[in-house]
Structures are given as structure tokens and as C-alpha cells.
Protein backbone atom coordinates (compact mmCIF):
# COMPACT_ATOMS: atom_id res chain seq x y z
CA UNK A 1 93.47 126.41 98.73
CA UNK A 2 91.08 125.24 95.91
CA UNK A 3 88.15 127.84 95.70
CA UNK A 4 86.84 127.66 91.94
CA UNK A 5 85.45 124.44 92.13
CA UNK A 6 82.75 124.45 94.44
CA UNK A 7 81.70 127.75 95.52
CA UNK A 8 78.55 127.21 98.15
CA UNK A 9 78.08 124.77 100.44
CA UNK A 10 74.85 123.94 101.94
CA UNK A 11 74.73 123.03 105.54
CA UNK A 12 71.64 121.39 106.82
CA UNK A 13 70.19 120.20 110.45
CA UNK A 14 66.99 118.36 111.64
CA UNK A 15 67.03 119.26 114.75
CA UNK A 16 68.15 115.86 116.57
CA UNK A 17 70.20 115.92 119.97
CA UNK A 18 73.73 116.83 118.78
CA UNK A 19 76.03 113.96 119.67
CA UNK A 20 79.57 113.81 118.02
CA UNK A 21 82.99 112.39 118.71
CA UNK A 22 85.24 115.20 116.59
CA UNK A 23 89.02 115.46 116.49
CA UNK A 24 90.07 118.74 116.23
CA UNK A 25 92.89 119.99 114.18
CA UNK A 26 95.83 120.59 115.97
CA UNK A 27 97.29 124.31 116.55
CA UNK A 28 98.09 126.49 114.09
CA UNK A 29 99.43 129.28 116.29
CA UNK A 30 101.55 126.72 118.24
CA UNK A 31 102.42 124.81 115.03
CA UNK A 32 103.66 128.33 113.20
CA UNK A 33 106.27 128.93 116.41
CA UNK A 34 107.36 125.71 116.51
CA UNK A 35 108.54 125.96 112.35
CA UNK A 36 109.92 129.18 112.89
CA UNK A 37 112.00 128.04 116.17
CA UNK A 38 112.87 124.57 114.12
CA UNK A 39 113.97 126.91 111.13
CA UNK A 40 116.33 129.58 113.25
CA UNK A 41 118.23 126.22 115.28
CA UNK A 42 118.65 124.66 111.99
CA UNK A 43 117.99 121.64 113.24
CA UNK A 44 115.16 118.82 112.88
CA UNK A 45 112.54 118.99 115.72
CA UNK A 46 110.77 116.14 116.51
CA UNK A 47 107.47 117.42 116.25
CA UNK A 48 104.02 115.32 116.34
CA UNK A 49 100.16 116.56 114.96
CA UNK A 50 101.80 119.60 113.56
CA UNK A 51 98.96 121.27 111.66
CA UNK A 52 97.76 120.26 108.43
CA UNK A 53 95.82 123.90 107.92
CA UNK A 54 96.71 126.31 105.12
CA UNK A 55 98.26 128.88 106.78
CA UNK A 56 101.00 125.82 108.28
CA UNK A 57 101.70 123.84 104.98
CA UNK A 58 102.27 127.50 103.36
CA UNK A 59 104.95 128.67 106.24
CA UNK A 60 106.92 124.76 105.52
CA UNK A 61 107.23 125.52 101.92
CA UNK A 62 108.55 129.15 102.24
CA UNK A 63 110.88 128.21 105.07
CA UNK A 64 111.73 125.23 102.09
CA UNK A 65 111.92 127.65 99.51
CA UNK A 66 114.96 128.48 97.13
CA UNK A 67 112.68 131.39 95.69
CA UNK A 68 113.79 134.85 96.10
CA UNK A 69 110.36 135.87 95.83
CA UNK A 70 107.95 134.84 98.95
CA UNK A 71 104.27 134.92 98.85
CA UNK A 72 102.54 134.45 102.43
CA UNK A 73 99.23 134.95 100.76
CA UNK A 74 96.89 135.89 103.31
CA UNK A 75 98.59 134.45 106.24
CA UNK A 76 98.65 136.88 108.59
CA UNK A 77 101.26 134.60 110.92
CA UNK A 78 103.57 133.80 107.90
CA UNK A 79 104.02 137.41 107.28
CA UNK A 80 104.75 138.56 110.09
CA UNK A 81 107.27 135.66 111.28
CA UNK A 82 109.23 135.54 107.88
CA UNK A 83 109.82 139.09 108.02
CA UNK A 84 111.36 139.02 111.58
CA UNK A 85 113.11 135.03 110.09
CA UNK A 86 114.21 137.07 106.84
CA UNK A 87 116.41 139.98 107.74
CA UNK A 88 118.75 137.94 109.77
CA UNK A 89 118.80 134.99 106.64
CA UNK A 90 121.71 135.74 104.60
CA UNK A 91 120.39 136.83 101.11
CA UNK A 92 117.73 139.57 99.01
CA UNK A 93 114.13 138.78 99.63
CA UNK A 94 110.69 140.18 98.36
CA UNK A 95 108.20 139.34 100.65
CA UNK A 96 104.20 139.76 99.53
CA UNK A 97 101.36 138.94 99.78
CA UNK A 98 97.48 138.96 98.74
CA UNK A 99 95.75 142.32 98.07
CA UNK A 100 94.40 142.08 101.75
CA UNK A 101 97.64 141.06 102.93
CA UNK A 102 99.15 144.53 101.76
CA UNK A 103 96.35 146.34 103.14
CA UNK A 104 97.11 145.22 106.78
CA UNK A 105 100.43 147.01 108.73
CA UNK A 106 103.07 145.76 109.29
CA UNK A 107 105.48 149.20 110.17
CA UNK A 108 105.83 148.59 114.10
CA UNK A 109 107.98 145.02 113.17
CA UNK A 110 109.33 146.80 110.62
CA UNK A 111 110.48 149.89 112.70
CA UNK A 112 111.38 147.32 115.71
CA UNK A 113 113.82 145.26 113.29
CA UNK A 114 115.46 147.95 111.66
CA UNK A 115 116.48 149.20 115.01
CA UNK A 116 118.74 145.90 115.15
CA UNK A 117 120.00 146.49 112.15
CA UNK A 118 117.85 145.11 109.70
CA UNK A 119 117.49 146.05 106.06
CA UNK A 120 114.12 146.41 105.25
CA UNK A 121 112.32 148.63 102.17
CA UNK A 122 108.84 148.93 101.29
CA UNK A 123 107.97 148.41 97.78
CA UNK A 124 104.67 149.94 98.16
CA UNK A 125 102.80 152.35 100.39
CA UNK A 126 104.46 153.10 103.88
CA UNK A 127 104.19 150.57 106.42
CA UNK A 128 102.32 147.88 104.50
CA UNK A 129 103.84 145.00 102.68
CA UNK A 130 105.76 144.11 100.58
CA UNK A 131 108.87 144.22 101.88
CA UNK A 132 112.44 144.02 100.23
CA UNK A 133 114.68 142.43 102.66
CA UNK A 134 118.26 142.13 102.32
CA UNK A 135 119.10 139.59 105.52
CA UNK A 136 122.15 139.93 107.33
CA UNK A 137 123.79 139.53 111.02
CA UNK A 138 121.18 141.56 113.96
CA UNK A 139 122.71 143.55 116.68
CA UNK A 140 120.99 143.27 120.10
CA UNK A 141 119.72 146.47 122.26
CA UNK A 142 117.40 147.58 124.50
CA UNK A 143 113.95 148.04 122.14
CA UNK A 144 110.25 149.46 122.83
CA UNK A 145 107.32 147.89 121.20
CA UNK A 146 104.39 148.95 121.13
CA UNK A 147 102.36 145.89 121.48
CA UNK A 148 98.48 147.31 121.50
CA UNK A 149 98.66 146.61 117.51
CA UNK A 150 99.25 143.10 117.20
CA UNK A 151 100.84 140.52 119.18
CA UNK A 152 102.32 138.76 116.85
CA UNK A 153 104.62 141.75 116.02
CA UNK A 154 106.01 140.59 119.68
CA UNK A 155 106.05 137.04 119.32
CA UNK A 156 108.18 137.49 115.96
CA UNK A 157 110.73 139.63 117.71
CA UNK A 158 110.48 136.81 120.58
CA UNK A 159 111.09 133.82 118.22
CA UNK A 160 114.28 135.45 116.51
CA UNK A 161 115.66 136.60 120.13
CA UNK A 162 117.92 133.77 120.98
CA UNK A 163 119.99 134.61 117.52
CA UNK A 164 120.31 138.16 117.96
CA UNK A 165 123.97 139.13 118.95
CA UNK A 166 124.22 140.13 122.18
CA UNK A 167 120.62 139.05 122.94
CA UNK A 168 117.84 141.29 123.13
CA UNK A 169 115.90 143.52 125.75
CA UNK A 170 112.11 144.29 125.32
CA UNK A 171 109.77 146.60 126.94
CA UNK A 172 106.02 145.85 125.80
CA UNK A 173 104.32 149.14 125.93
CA UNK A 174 100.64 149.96 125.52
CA UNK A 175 97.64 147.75 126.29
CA UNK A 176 99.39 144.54 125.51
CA UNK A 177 96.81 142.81 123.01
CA UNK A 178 96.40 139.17 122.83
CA UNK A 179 98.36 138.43 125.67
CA UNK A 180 97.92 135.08 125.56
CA UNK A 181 99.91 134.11 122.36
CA UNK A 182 102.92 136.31 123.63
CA UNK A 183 102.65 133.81 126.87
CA UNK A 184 102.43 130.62 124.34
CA UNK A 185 105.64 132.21 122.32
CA UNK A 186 107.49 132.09 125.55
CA UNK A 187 105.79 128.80 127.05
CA UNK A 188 107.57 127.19 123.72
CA UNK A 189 110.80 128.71 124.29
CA UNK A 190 111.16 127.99 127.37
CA UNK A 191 110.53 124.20 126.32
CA UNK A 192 112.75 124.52 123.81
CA UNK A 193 116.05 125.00 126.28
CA UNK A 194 115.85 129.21 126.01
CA UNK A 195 116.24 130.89 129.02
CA UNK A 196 114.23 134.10 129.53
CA UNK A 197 114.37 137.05 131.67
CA UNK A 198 110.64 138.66 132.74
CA UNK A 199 109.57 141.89 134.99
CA UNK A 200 106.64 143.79 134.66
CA UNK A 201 106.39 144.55 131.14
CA UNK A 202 110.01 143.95 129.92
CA UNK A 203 111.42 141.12 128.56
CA UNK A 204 115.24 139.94 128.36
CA UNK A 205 116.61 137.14 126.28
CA UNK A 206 120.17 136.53 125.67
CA UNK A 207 121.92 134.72 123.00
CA UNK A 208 121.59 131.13 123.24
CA UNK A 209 120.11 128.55 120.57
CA UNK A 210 117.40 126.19 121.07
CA UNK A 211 117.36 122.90 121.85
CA UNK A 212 115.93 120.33 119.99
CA UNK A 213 112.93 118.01 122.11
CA UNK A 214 110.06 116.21 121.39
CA UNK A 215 106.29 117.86 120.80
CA UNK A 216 103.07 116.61 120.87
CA UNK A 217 100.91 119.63 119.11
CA UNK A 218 97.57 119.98 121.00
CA UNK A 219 94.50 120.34 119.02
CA UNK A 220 93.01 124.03 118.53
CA UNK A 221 90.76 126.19 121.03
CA UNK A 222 89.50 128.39 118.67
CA UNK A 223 88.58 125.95 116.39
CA UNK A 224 86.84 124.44 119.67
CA UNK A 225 84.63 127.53 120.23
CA UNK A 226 82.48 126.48 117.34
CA UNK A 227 81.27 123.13 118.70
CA UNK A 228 81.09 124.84 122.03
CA UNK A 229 78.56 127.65 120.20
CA UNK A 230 76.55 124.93 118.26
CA UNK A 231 76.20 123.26 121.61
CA UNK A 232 74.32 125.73 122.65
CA UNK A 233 72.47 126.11 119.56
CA UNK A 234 71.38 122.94 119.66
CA UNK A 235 69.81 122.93 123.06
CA UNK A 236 70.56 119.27 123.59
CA UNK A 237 74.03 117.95 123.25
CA UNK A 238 77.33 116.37 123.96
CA UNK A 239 80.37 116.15 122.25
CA UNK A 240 83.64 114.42 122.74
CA UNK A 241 87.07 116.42 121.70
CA UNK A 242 89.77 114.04 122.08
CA UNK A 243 93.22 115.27 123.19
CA UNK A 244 91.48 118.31 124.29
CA UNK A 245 93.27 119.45 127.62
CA UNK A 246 92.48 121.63 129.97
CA UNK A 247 96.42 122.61 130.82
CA UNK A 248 96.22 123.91 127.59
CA UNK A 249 98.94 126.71 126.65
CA UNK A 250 96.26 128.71 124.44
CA UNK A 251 94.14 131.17 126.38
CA UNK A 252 91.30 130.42 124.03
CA UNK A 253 90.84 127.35 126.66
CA UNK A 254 88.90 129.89 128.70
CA UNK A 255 86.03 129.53 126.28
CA UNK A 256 84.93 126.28 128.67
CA UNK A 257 84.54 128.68 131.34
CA UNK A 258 82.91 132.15 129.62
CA UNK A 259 80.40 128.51 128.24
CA UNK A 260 79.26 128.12 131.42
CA UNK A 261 76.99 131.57 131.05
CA UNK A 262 75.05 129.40 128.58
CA UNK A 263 75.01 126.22 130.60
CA UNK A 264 77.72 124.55 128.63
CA UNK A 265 79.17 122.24 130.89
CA UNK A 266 82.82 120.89 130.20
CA UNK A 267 84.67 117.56 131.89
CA UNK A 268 88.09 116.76 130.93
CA UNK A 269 89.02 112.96 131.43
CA UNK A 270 92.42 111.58 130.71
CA UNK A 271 91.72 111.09 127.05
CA UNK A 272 90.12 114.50 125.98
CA UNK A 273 87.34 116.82 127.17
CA UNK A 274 83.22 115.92 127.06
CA UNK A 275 80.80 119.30 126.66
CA UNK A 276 77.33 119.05 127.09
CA UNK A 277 74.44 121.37 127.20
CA UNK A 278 70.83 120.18 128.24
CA UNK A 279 69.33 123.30 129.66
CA UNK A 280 68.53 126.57 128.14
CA UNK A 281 70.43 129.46 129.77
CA UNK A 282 68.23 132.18 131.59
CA UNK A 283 70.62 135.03 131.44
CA UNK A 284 69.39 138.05 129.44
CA UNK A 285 72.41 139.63 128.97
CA UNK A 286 75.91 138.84 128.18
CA UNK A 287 79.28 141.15 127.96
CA UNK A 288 81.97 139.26 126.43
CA UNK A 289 85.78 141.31 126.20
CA UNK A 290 88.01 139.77 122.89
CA UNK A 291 91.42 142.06 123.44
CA UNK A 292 92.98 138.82 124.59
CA UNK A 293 90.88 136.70 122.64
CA UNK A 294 90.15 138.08 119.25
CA UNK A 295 89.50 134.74 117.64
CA UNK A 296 86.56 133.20 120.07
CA UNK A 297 84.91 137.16 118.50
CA UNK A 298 82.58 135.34 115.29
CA UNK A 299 81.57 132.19 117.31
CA UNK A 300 79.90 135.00 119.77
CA UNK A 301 78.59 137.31 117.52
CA UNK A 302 76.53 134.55 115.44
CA UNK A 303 75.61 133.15 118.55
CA UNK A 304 74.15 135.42 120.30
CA UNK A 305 72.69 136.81 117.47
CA UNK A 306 70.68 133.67 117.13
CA UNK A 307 69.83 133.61 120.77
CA UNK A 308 68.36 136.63 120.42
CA UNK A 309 69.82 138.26 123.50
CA UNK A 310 71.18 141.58 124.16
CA UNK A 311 75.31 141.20 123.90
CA UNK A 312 78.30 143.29 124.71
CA UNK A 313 80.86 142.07 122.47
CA UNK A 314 83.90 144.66 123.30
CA UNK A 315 88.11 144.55 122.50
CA UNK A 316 87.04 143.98 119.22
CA UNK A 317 89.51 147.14 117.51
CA UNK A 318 92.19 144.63 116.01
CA UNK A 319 89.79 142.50 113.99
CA UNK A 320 89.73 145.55 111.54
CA UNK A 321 93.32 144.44 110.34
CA UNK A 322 92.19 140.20 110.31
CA UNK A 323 91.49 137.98 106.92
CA UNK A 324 88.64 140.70 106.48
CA UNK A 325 87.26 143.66 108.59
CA UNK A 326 85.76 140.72 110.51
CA UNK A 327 83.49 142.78 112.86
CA UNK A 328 81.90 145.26 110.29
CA UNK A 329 81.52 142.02 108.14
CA UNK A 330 79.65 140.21 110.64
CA UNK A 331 77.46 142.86 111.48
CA UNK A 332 76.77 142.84 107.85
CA UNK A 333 75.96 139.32 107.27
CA UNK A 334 73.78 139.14 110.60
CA UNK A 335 71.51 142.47 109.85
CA UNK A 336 70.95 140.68 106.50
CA UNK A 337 68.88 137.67 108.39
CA UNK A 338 67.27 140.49 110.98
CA UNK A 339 70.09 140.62 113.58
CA UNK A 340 70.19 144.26 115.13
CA UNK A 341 73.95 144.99 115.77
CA UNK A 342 74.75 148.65 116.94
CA UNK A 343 78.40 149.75 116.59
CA UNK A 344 79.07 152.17 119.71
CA UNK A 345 82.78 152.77 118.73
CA UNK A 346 85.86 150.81 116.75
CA UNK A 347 86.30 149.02 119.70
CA UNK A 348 82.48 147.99 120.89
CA UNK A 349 79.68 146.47 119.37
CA UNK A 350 76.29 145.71 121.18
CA UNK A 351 73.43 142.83 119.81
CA UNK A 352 70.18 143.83 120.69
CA UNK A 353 67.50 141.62 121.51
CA UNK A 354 65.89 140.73 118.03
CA UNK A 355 64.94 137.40 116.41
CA UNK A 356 66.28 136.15 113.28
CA UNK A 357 64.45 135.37 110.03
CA UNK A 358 65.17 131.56 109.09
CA UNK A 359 64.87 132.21 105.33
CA UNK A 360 64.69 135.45 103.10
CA UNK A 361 60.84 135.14 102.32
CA UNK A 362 60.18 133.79 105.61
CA UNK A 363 58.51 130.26 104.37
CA UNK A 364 61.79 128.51 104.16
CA UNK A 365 61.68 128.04 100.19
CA UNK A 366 64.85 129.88 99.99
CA UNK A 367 67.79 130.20 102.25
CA UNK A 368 70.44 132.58 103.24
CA UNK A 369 73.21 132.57 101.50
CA UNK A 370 76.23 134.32 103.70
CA UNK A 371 79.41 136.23 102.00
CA UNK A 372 82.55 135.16 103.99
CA UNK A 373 85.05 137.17 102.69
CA UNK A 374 88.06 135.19 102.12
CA UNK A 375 87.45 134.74 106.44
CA UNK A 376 87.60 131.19 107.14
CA UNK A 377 86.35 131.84 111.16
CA UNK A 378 83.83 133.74 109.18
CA UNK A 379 82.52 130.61 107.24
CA UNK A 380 82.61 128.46 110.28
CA UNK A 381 80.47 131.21 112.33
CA UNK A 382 77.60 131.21 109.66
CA UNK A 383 77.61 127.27 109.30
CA UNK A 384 76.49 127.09 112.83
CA UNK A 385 73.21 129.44 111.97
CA UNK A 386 72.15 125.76 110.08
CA UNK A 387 70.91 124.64 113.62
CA UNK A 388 68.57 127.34 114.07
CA UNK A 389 67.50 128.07 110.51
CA UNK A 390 67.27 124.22 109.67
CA UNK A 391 69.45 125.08 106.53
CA UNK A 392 71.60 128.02 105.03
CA UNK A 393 74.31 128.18 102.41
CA UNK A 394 77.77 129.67 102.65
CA UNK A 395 80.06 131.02 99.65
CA UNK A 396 83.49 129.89 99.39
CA UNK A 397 83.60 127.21 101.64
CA UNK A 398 86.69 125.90 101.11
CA UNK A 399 88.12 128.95 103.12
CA UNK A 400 87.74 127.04 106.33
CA UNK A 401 91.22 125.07 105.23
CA UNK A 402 92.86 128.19 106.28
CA UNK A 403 93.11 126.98 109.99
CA UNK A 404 90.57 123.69 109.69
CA UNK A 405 90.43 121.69 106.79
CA UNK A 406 88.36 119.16 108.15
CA UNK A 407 85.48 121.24 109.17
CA UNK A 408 82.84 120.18 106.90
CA UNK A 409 83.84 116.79 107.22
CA UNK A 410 83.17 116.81 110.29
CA UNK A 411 80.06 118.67 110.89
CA UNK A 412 78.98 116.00 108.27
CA UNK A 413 79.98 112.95 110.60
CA UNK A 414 78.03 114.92 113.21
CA UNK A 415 75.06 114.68 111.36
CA UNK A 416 74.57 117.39 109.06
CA UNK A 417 73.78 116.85 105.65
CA UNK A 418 76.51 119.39 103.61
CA UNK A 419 76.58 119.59 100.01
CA UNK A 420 78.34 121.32 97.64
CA UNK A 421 77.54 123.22 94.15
């Protein structure tokens, strides 16, 4: 990711209906599985529209790799589903990452492999990367996870499963968070020929391999939920998102429903869905929960911060370990423009009814310039304030090719003017 050569973009609107056609970027979360799965059957997959994002060219070269030394950077994903791919690749491994990287845990996959037989040391403080792996043959049994920390701790366990000896058994204890990707983990196994054993909260897979079959990667949801906010923004708009389905296997679809509070209207035809939003909503207050849904969290924040409406935004605890402490940053970056954001507890925050201020002196000379914080959903939140504010700027913009490299191309084929210094 290039980030040194232009470090602000400037994002402006003038206020005209909002009318787009805008291809989304396909999956990253389903792309991720689909390299891990390819990786484990040793095999070639044939895969169509896997991402182009960061985060998935990064996971193809260090599945590539001859290095003995990995760096997942700040890819949350990659971390977590090399370390589970690692310890059962034959050969020593030092897997990193950035600073922020070793700040977020990783010791419940860690715990969870080493019951299988896994050798795994950390090479800096307990339970946070990086890890010294030396890979070698797993040994299935019955294991406990907690799974109220991430779910991707899960789906890495899940993705490995098949080529554990003897299979393995999984109970899922806690309040399962983000259950939605652990359903998309086994959605794509099941696709993939594995067969898969489910009551209550406990999972069974035995030892099998998968099978090889053909995959048409379907464009993002989350990345959806900020054409869906500026929608609304905008007062007056429709936009066409080709391939977008509703049988969708991410449960960040259900933004097209939680829209409708806003009267954001979606209609899915063969060939992709068509939103539009003509009328002002007349709800005063909205309660949003994010447990299963943490990434839909900044889209809602910035927006109804610039409604001005009193929000609940709660199931919010986990974004403490994202890209950044992505709910104490956006509470920062809003209060700077006049947004009133009360933190009741880790898990709750609550946007009180408050307007925003378009520009720092208030006569639009200058504009607001918003941190992102190595967040690329972070970026793409503040970018939408440009409808309401008429223009803001955004530091390190190139952060959005974490999960959507296209985004500023687009927004400028949808007519904002975007510039870069």
C-alpha cells in the first residue's frame, strides 16, 4: 500500500441527485477462505472476482512465499488464518506483523491449536504476536473455544478442520460474535465437498479434503453500506450495484433491511440490486446492535452523526482490537466537527441529537481534515461527511486499498470532484 505519496485527499459534492452505476469489489472475507481452503487441498481452485484488496494480494504472496519470515502487516484475517495454516505446514516460521498488529490478541487460537498439538512460541509479550511456529502433523480432539473474542479465531480452526487427524470436535462457547462469518466459513466448506456435523453450539468435522469447484466471488456488503449511508445523505438518489445479490452468504446483506429505517429502498433484479432514497426519514431515534455486524459500525456512526439524530449504536466491544480502536476513534473525529457521542460502557455508545459544523470557522474557508488511523472503513466513513459539508479532506487516503481499492475512483465517477496533495 503506497501512503507517502499523496497524503490528503479532498472529497467534494454539489449537492446534485446522487445517481451512480458502481461495481463493488468483490469479498475479501469470502476471498481470504477460499485461499486458505485452495492452499490446505493443494490444489488449483477455479476461482473468479477473487479480491484485488490489500489484505487478499498480501495472504497470495505469503501462502507463495519461500520466506521463513512472514509479515501479515495489519491484516487482521492473514494473521489469524496463517497461524492456524502454519503449525500444520511442515517447517520453522516467524509470523509478525505491524506495531498494531502485535498489539491485538491472538492467545485463544493460540491456546486452541496447541491443544492439537501445535508448536507455537511467542516472541514477545504473552498472547500477542509474533509467533514462532514450528509446523508439524495436528491431532484431532474434542476442543472449547471461546468464541465472544473474535470469530475469526473459529473460522481458522474451521478452515484447517478437514486436515486434522482424526477430525475435529468444537464447542463454541460464550456469546458467539460475528456469527455470520462463522456461517460463511461453513457455507464455503460445505461447497467445497466437506461434510460437517452441527448441534446447538458444537461443531464436528472429520477428516476429509476438499474438493476442488468453480466460484464466482460476490462483491462486498460492507463495502456496500457506504453507498447505502451516502444515499441517505444525499436525500435524493439511486444507485445501481451490479452482481449485488440478495442470497448473499455475508450477513452484512441485512444492511438493505436495517436501510429501510431511513427510507432506503432496495430492488434486486437479475443483474444486481437498485437503492434509492427520495424521502427524508421521520424517525427520531435509531438503536442499531454490531455484535454480528462489526463492520456496517463507521458507516452508522458518521451517519447518524450527520443526521443529527439521537443513536444507539451497541455490540460495539470488539472494534477495540480492529485496524485502530475504531469506536473511540470515531467518537474522536466526530466531536471534532460538533458531534456529541457519549460512551455508556466498552460495549455502548449513544449520538445525541446535535448538528454538525460544516467547516472549522464555520464560513466554509477551511475544511475538516479527519485522522483515519491506518482504518481504511475509517477513511471511507469520513468521505461520506463531503455530502453534507459540501467538502472535507481525509489523511492517508490510500488506506481504503485495504479492502477497496477502487473507492475514490469511484466516488469520482459518481460525481465527486477528489483530489489529491
Amino acid at each position: 500500500m503506497e501512503t507517502d505519496k499523496k497524503n490528503i485527499c479532498s472529497i467534494a459534492w454539489n449537492r446534485k441527485p446522487l445517481k451512480a452505476t458502481v461495481h463493488l469489489p468483490a469479498s475479501k472475507s469470502i476471498s481470504n477462505r477460499l485461499l486458505i481452503m485452495e492452499a490446505l487441498s493443494r490444489k488449483k481452485f477455479p476461482l473468479k472476482n477473487i479480491s484485488d484488496a490489500d489484505d487478499t494480494k498480501l495472504l497470495q504472496q505469503l501462502l507463495s512465499s519461500n520466506e521463513k519470515i512472514l509479515d501479515a502487516e495489519n491484516a487482521g484475517t492473514c494473521f489469524r488464518f496463517l497461524t492456524a495454516y502454519l503449525v500444520q505446514k511442515e517447517g520453522d516460521w516467524i509470523l509478525t506483523g505491524s506495531e498494531r498488529m502485535k498489539q491485538r490478541p491472538i492467545g485463544e487460537l493460540v491456546d486452541a491449536l496447541r491443544k492439537l498439538g501445535a508448536e507455537i512460541k511467542y516472541l514477545g509479550r504473552e498472547n500477542f504476536p509474533p509467533l514462532a511456529i514450528v509446523g508439524k502433523k495436528l491431532t484431532g480432539r474434542a476442543l472449547e473455544v471461546d468464541s465472544s473474542q473474535s470469530s475469526q479465531f473459529v473460522s481458522a480452526l474451521l478452515l484447517i478442520a478437514p486436515y486434522v487427524e482424526g477430525g475435529l470436535k468444537m464447542k463454541l462457547t460464550g456469546d458467539v460474535t460475528s456469527k455470520s462469518y462463522i456461517e460463511m466459513t461453513l457455507k464455503l466448506m460445505k461447497h467445497f465437498g466437506i461434510k460437517i456435523l452441527e448441534k446447538d453450539n458444537t461443531l464436528e468435522i472429520p477428516q476429509q479434503e476438499y474438493i476442488p469447484k468453480k466460484y464466482f466471488v460476490e462483491p462486498d456488503w460492507s463495502a456496500a453500506a457506504f453507498w447505502y449511508a451516502m444515499a441517505t445523505l444525499s436525500n435524493d438518489a439511486e444507485i445501481f450495484l451490479p452482481d449485488l445479490s440478495a442470497e448473499s452468504i455475508q450477513g452484512d446483506s441485512i444492511i438493505a433491511d436495517w436501510m429501510k429505517h431511513f427510507n432506503v429502498e432496495t430492488h434486486f433484479t437479475n443483474n444486481g440490486a437498485i437503492i434509492n432514497h427520495h424521502k427524508k426519514s421521520t424517525e427520531k431515534k435509531y438503536s442499531f446492535n454490531f455484535s454480528q455486524h462489526p463492520d456496517l459500525a463507521p458507516a452508522f456512526f458518521v451517519l447518524c452523526s450527520a443526521l443529527g439524530t439521537e443513536a444507539n449504536i451497541s455490540g460495539v466491544k470488539n472494534l477495540s482490537i480492529k485496524e485502530s480502536s475504531r469506536a473511540e476513534s470515531l467518537k474522536t473525529e466526530l466531536e471534532k466537527c460538533g458531534a456529541k457521542i457519549i460512551k455508556v460502557s466498552d460495549d455502548e455508545y449513544r449520538a445525541t441529537p446535535h448538528p454538525l459544523t460544516p467547516s472549522p470557522s464555520g464560513e466554509g474557508e477551511m475544511l475538516w481534515l479527519f485522522e483515519t488511523y491506518n482504518d481504511h472503513r475509517l477513511a471511507m466513513a469520513f468521505a461520506m461527511l463531503a455530502i453534507p459539508f459540501g467538502r472535507v479532506e481525509i489523511k492517508n487516503p490510500a488506506v481504503v486499498s485495504k479492502s477497496y481499492p477502487g473507492f475514490w475512483n469511484d466516488l469520482r465517477s459518481a460525481g465527486f470532484e477528489i483530489n489529491f496533495t
